[in-house]
N, C-alpha and C. Protein backbone atom coordinates (compact mmCIF):
# COMPACT_ATOMS: atom_id res chain seq x y z
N UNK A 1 0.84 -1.18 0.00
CA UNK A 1 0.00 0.00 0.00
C UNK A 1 0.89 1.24 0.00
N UNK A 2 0.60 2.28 -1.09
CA UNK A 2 1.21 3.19 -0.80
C UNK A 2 0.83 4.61 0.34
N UNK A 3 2.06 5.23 0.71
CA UNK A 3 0.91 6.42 1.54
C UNK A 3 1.11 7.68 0.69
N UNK A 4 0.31 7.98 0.42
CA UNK A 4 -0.33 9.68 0.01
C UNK A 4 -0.18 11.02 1.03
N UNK A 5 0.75 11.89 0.59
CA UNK A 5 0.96 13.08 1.03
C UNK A 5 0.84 14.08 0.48
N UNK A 6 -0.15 15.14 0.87
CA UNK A 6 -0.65 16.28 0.45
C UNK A 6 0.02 17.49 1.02
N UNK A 7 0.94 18.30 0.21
CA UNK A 7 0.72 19.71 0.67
C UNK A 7 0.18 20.63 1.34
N UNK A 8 0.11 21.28 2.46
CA UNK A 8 -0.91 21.78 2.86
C UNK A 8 -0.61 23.63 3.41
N UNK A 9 -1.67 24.53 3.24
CA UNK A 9 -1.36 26.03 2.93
C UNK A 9 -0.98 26.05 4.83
N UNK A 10 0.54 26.41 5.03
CA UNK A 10 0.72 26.48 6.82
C UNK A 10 1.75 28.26 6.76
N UNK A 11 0.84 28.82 7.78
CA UNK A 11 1.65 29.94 7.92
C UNK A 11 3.19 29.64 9.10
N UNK A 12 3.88 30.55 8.13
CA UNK A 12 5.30 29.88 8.74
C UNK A 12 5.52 30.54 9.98
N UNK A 13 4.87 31.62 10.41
CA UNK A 13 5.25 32.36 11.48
C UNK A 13 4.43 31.21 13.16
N UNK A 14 3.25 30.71 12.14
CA UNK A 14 2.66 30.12 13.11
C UNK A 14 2.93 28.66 12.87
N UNK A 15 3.44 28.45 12.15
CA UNK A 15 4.69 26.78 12.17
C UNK A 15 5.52 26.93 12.99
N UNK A 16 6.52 27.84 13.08
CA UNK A 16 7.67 28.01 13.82
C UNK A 16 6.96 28.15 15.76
N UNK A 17 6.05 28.79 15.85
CA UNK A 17 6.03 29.16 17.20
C UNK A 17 5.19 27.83 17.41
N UNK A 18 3.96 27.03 16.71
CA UNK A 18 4.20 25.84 17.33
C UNK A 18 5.00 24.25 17.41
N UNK A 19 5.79 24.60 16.52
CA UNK A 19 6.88 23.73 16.44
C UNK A 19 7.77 23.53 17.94
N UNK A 20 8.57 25.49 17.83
CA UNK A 20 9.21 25.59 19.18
C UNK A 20 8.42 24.96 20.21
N UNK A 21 6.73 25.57 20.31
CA UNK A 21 6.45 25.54 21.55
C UNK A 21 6.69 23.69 22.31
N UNK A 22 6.04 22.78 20.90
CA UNK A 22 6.09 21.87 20.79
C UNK A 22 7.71 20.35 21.56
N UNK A 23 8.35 21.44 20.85
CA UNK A 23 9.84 20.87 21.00
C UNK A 23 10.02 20.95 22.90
N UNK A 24 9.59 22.32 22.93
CA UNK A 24 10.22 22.83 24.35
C UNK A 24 9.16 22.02 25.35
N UNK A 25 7.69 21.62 25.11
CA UNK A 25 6.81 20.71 25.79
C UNK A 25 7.71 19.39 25.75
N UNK A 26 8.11 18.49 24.86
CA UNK A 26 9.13 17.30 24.83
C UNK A 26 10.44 17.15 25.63
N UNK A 27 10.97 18.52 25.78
CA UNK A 27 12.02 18.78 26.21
C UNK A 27 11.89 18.91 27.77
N UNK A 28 11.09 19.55 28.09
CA UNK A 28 10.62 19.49 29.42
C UNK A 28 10.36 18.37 29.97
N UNK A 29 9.16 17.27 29.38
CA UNK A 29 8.88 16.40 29.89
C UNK A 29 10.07 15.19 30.02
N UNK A 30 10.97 15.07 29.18
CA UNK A 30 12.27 14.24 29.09
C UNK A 30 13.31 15.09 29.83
N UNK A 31 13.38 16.10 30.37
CA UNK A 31 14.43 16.55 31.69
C UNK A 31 13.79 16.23 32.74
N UNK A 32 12.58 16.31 32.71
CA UNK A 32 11.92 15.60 34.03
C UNK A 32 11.89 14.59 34.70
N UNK A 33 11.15 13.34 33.83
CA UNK A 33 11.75 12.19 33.71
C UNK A 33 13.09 11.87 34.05
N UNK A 34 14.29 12.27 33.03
CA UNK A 34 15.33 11.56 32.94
C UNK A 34 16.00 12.25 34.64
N UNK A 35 15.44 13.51 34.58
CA UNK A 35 16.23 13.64 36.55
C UNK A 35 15.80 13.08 37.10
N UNK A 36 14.61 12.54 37.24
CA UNK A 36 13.36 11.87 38.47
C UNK A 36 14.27 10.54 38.47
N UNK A 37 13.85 10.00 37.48
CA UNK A 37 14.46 8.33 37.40
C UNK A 37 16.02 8.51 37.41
N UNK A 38 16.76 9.08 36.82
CA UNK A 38 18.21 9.24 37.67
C UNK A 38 17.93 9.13 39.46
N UNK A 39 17.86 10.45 39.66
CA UNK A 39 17.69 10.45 41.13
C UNK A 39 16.96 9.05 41.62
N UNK A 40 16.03 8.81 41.68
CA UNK A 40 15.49 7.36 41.96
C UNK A 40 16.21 6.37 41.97
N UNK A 41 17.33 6.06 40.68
CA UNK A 41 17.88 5.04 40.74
C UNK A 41 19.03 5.13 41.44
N UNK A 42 19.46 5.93 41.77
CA UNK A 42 20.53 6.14 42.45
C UNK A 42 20.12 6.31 43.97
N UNK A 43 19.40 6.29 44.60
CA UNK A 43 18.92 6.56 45.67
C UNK A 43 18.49 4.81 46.30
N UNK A 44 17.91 4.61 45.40
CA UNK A 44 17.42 3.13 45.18
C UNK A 44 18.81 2.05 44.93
N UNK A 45 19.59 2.46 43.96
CA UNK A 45 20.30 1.05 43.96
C UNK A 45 21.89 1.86 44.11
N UNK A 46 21.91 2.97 44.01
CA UNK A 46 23.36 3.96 44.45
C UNK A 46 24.00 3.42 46.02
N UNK A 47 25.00 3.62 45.76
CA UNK A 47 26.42 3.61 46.75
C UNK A 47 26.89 5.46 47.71
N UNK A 48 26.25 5.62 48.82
CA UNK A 48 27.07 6.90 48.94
C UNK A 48 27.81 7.55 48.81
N UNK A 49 29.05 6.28 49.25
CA UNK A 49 30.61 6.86 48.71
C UNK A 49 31.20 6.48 47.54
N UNK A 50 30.18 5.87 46.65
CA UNK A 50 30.38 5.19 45.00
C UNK A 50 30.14 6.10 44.46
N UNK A 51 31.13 5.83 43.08
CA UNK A 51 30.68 6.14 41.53
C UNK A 51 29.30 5.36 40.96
N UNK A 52 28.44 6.69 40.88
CA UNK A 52 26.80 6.70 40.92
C UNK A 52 26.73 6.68 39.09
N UNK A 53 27.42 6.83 38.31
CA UNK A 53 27.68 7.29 36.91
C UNK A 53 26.52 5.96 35.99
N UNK A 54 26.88 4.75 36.51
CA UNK A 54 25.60 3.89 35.65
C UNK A 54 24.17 3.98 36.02
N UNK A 55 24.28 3.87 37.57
CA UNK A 55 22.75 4.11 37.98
C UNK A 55 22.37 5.50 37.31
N UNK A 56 22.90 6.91 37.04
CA UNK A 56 22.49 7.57 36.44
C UNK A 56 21.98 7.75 35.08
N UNK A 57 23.03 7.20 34.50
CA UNK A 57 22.84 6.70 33.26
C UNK A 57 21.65 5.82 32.75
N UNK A 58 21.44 4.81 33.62
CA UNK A 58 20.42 4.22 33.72
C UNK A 58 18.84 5.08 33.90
N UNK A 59 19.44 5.90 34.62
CA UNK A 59 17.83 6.76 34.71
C UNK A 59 17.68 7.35 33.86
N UNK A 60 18.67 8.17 33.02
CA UNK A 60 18.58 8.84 31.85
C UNK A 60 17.70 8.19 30.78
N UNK A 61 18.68 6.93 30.24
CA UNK A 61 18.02 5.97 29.47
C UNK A 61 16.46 5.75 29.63
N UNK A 62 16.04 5.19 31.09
CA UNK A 62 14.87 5.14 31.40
C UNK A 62 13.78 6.11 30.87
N UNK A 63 14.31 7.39 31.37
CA UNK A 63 14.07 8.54 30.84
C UNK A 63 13.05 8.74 29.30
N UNK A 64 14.53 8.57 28.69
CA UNK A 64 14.19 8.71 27.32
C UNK A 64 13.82 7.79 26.94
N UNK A 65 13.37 6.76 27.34
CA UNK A 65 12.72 5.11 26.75
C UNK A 65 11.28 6.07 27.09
N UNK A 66 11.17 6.38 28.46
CA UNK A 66 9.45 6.70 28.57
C UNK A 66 9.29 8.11 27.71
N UNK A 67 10.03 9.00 27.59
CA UNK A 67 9.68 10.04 26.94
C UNK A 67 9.13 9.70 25.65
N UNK A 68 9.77 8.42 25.08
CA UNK A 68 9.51 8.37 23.43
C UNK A 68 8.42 7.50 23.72
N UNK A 69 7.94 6.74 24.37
CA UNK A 69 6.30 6.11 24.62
C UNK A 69 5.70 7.03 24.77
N UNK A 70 5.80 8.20 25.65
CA UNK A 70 4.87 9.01 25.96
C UNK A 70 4.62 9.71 24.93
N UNK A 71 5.34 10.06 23.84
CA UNK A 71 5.31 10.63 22.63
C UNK A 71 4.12 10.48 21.59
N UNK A 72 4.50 8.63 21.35
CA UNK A 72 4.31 8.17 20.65
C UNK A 72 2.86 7.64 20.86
N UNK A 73 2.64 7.72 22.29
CA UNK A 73 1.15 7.41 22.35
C UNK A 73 -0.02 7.91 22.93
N UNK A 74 0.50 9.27 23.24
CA UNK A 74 -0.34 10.19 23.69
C UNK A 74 0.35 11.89 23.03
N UNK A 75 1.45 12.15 23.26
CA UNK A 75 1.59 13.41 22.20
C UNK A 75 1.07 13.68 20.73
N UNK A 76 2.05 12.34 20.05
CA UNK A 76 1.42 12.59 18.25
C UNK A 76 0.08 12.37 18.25
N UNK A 77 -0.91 12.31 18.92
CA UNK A 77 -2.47 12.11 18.92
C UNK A 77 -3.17 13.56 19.39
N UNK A 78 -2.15 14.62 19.62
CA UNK A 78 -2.66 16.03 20.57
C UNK A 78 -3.09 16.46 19.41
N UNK A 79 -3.96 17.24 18.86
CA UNK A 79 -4.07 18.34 17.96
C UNK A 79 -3.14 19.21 17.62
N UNK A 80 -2.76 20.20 19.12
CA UNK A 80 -1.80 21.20 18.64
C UNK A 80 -0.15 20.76 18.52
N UNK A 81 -0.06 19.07 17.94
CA UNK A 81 1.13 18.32 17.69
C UNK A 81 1.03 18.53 16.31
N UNK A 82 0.49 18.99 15.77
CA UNK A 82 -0.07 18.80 13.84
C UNK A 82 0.71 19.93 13.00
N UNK A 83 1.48 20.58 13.60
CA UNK A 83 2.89 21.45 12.79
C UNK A 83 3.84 20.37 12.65
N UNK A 84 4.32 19.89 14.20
CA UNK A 84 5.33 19.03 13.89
C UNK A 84 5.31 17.95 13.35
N UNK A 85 4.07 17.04 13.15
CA UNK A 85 3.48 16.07 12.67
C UNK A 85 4.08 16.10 11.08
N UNK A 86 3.00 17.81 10.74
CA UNK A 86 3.30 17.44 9.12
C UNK A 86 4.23 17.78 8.72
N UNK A 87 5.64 18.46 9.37
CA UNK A 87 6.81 19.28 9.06
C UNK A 87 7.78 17.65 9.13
N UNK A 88 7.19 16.85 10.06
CA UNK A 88 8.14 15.67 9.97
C UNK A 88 7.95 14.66 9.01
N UNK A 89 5.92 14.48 8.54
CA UNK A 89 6.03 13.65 7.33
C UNK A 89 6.11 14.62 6.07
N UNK A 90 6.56 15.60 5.76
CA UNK A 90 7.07 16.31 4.91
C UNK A 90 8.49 15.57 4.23
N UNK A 91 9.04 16.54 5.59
CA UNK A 91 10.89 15.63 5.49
C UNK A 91 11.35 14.41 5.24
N UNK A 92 9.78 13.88 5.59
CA UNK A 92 10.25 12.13 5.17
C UNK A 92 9.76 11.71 3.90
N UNK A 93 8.72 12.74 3.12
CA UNK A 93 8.61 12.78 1.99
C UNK A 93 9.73 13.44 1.02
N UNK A 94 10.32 14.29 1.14
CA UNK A 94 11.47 14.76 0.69
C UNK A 94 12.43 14.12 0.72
N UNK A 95 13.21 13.35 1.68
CA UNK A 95 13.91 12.64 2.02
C UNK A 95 13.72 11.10 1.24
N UNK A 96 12.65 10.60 1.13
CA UNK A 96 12.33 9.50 0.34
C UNK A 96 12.40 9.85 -1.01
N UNK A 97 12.29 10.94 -1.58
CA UNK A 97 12.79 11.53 -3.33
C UNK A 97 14.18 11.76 -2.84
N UNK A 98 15.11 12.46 -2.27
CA UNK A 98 16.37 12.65 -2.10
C UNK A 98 17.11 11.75 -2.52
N UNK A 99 17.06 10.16 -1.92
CA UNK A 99 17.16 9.23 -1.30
C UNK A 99 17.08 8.08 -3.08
N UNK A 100 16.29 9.09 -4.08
CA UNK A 100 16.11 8.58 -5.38
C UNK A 100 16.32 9.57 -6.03
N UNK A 101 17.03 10.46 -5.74
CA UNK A 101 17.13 11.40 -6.87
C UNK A 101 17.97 10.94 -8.26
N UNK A 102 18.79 10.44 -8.23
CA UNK A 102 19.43 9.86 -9.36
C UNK A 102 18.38 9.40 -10.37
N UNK A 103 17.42 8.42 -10.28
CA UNK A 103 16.18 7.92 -10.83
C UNK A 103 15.58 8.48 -11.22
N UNK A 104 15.23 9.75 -10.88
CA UNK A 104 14.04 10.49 -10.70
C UNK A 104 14.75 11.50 -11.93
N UNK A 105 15.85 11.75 -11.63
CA UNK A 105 16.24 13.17 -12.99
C UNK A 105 16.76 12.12 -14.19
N UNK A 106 17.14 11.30 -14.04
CA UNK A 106 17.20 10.35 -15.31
C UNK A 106 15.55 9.71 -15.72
N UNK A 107 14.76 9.61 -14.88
CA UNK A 107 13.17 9.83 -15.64
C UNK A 107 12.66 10.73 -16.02
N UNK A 108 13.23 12.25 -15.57
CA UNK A 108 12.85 13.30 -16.01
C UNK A 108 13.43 13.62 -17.41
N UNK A 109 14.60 13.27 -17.69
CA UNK A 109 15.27 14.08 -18.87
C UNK A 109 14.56 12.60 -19.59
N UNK A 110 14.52 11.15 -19.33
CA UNK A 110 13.21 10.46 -20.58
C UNK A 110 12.37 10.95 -20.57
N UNK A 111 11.22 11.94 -20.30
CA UNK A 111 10.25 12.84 -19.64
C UNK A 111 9.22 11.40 -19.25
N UNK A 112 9.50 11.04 -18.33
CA UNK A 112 9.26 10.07 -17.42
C UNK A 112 7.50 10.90 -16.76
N UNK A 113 6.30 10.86 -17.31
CA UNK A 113 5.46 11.37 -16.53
C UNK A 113 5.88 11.09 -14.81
N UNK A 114 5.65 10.38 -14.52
CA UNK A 114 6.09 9.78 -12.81
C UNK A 114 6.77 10.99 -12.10
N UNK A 115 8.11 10.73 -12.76
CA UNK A 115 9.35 11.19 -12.49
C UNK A 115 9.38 12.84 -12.58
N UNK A 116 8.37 13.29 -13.36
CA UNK A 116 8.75 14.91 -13.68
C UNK A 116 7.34 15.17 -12.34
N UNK A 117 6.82 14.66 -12.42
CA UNK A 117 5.41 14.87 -10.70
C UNK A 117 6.22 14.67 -9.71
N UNK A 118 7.14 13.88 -9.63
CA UNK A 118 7.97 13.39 -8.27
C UNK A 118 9.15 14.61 -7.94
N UNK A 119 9.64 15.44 -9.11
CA UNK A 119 10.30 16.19 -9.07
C UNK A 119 9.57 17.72 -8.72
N UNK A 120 8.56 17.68 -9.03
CA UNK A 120 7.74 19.09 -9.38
C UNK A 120 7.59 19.13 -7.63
N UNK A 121 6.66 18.03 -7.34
CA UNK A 121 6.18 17.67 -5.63
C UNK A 121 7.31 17.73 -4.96
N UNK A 122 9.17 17.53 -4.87
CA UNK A 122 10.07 17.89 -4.21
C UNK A 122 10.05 19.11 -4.72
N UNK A 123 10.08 20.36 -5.53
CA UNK A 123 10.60 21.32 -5.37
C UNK A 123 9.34 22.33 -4.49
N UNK A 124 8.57 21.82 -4.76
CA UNK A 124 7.41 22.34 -4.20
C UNK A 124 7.56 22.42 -2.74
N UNK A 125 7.73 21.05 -2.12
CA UNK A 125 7.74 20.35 -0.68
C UNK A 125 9.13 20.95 0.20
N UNK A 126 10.05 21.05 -1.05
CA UNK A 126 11.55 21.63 -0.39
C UNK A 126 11.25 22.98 -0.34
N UNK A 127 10.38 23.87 -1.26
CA UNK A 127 10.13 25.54 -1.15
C UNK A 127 9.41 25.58 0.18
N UNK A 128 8.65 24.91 0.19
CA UNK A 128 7.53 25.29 1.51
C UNK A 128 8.46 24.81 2.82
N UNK A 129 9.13 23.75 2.63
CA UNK A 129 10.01 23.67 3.92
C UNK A 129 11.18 24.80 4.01
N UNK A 130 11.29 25.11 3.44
CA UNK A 130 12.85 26.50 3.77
C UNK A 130 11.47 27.68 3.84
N UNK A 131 10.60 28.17 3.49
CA UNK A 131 9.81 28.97 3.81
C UNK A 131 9.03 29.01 5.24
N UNK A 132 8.42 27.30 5.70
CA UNK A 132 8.51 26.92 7.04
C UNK A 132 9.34 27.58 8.20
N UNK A 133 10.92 26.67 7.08
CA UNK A 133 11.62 27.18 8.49
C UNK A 133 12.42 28.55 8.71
N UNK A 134 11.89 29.52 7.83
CA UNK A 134 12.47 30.83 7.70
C UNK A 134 13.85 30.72 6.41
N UNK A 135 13.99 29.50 6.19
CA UNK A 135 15.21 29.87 5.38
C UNK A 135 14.83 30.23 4.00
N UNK A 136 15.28 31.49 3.18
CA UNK A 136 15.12 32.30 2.58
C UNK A 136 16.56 32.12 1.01
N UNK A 137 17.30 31.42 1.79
CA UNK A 137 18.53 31.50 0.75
C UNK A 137 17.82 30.34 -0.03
N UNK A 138 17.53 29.26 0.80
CA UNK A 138 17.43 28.04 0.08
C UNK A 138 15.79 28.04 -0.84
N UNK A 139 15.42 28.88 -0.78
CA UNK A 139 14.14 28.89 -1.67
C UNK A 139 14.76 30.01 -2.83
N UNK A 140 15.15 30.72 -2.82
CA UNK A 140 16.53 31.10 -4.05
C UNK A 140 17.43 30.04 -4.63
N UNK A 141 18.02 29.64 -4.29
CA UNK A 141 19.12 28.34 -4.96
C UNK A 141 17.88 27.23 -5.69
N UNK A 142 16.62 27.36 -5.14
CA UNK A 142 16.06 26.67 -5.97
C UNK A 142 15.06 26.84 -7.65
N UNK A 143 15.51 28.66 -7.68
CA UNK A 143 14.78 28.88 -8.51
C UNK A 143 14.90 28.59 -9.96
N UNK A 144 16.92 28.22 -10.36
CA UNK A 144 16.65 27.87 -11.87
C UNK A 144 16.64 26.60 -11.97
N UNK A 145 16.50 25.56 -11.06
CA UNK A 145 16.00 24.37 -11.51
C UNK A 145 14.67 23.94 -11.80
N UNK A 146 13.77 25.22 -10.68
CA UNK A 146 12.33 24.65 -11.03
C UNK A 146 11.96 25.45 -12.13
N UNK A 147 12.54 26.60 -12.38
CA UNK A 147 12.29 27.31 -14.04
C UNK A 147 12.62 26.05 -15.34
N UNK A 148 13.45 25.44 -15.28
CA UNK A 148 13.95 24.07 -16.18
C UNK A 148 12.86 23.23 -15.95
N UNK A 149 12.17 23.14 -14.88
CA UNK A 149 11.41 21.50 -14.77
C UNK A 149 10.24 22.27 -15.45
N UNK A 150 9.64 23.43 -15.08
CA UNK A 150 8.87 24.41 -15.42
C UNK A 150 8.40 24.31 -17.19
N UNK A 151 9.39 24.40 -17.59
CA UNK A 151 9.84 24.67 -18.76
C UNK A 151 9.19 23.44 -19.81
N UNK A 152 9.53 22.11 -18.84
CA UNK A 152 9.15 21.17 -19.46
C UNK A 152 8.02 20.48 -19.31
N UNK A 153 7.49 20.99 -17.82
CA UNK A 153 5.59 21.06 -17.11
C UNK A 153 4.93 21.52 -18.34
N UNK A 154 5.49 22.84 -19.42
CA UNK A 154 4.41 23.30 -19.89
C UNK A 154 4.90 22.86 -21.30
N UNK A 155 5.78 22.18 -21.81
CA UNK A 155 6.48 21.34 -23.26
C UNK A 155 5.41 20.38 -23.06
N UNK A 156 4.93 19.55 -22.16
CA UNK A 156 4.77 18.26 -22.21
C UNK A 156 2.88 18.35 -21.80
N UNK A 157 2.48 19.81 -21.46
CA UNK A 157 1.12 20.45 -21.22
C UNK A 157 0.72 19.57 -20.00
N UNK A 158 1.66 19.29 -18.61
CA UNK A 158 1.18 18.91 -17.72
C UNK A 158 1.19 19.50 -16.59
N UNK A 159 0.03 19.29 -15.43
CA UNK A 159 -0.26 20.41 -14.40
C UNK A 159 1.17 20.27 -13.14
N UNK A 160 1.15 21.90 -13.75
CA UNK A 160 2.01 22.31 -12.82
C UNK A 160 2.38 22.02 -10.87
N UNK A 161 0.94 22.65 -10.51
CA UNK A 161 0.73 22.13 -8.51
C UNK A 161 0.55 21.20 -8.59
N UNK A 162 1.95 20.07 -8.74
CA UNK A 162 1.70 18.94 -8.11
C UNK A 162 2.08 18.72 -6.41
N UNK A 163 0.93 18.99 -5.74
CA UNK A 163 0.83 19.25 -4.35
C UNK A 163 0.65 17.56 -3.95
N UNK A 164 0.93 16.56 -4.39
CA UNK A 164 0.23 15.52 -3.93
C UNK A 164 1.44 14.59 -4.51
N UNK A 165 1.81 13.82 -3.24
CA UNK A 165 2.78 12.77 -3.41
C UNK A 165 2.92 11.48 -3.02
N UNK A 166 2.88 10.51 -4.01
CA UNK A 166 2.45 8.71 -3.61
C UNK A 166 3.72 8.09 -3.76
N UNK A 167 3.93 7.81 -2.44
CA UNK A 167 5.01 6.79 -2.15
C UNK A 167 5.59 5.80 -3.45
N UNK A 168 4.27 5.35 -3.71
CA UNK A 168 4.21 4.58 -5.09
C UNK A 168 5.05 5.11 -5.78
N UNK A 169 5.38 6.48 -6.23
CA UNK A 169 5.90 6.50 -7.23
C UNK A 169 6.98 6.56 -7.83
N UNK A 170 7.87 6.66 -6.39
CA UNK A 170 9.14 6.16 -6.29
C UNK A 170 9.59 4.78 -6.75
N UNK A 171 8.68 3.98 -6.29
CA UNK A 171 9.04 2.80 -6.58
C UNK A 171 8.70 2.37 -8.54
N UNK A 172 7.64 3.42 -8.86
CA UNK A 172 7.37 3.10 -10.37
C UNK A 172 8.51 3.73 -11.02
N UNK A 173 9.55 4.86 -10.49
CA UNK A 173 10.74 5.36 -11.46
C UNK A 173 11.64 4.41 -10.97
N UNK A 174 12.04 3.89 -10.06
CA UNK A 174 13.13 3.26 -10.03
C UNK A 174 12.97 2.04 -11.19
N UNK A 175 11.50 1.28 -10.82
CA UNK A 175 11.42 -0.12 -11.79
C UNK A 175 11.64 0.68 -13.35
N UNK A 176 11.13 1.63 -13.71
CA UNK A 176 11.36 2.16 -14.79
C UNK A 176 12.44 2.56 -15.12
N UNK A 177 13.34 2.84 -14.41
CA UNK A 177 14.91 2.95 -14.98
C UNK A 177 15.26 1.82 -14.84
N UNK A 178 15.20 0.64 -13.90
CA UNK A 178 15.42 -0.16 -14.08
C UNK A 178 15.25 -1.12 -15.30
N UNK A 179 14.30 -1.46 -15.81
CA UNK A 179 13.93 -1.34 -17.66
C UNK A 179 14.87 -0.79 -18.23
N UNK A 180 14.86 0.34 -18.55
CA UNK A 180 15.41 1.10 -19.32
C UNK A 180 16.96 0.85 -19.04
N UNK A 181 17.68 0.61 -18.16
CA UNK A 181 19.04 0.41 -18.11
C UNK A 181 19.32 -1.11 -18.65
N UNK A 182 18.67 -2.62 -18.78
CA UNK A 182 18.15 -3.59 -19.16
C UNK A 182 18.91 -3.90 -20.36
């Protein structure tokens, strides 16, 4: 099954402040933890006049074992978790074209339908993430490549906002270069 990822219109001023706020709620709750259960374990299985350094360690760990349950099964389910949510399956959509880019611009220059959507949806997905995160250079460095893909969106009379990205289709350019190299 593939998964489907949509673009979605996020103001960056109000991405960033609940992102931070977000981060700094995680951050809190895992210094908490990881001191509580330090202290605990060391109190509990510590030496007075010992080197306390594993039992600490141990609480740390503990720590961050429960922080990432607590995360995972009651944070990513919060509502106001849904910046960082989609800023992270973004990156992992980007990151999964990255990850094929070789494929993907050798389907583009065959004008690979697939391959020129998979490219259009990263430049798109990479603009809105440097706009996200305030960065301003990197939505510049990207402008004469998407003028080139641009170029060939409207050679080949196909729609430009491709806001919508299927896992699938990574896997249809690779088998397709794969063919083609054959």
């Amino acid at each position: 099954m593939s998964d489907i990822f949509e673009l979605e219109a996020r103001d960056p001023e109000i991405y960033r402040k609940e992102t931070r706020k977000n981060t700094l709620i995680l951050m809190a709750i895992f210094i908490v933890l990881a001191m509580s259960l330090a202290t605990l374990s060391v109190s509990f299985f510590g030496h007075p006049d010992g080197n306390n350094f594993k039992w600490n360690a141990a609480g740390v760990l503990a720590g961050f074992i429960l922080t990432t349950i607590i995360f995972k099964q009651i944070l990513l389910r919060q509502p106001w978790m849904s910046s960082s949510l989609y800023g992270w399956k973004l990156k992992r959509c980007l990151m999964s074209i990255t990850n094929s880019m070789h494929h993907v611009e050798t389907g583009v220059e065959q004008n690979d339908i697939t391959a020129i959507k998979l490219l259009r949806f990263y430049h798109l997905g990479l603009m809105q993430m440097h706009q996200l995160e305030g960065n301003d250079g990197g939505v510049s460095e990207l402008q004469k490549p998407i003028q080139k893909l641009l170029l060939k969106i409207e050679a080949l009379e196909l729609e430009p906002q491709q806001t919508r990205f299927d896992s699938a289709w990574i896997d249809s350019v690779k088998q397709s270069a794969k063919q083609k190299s054959v």
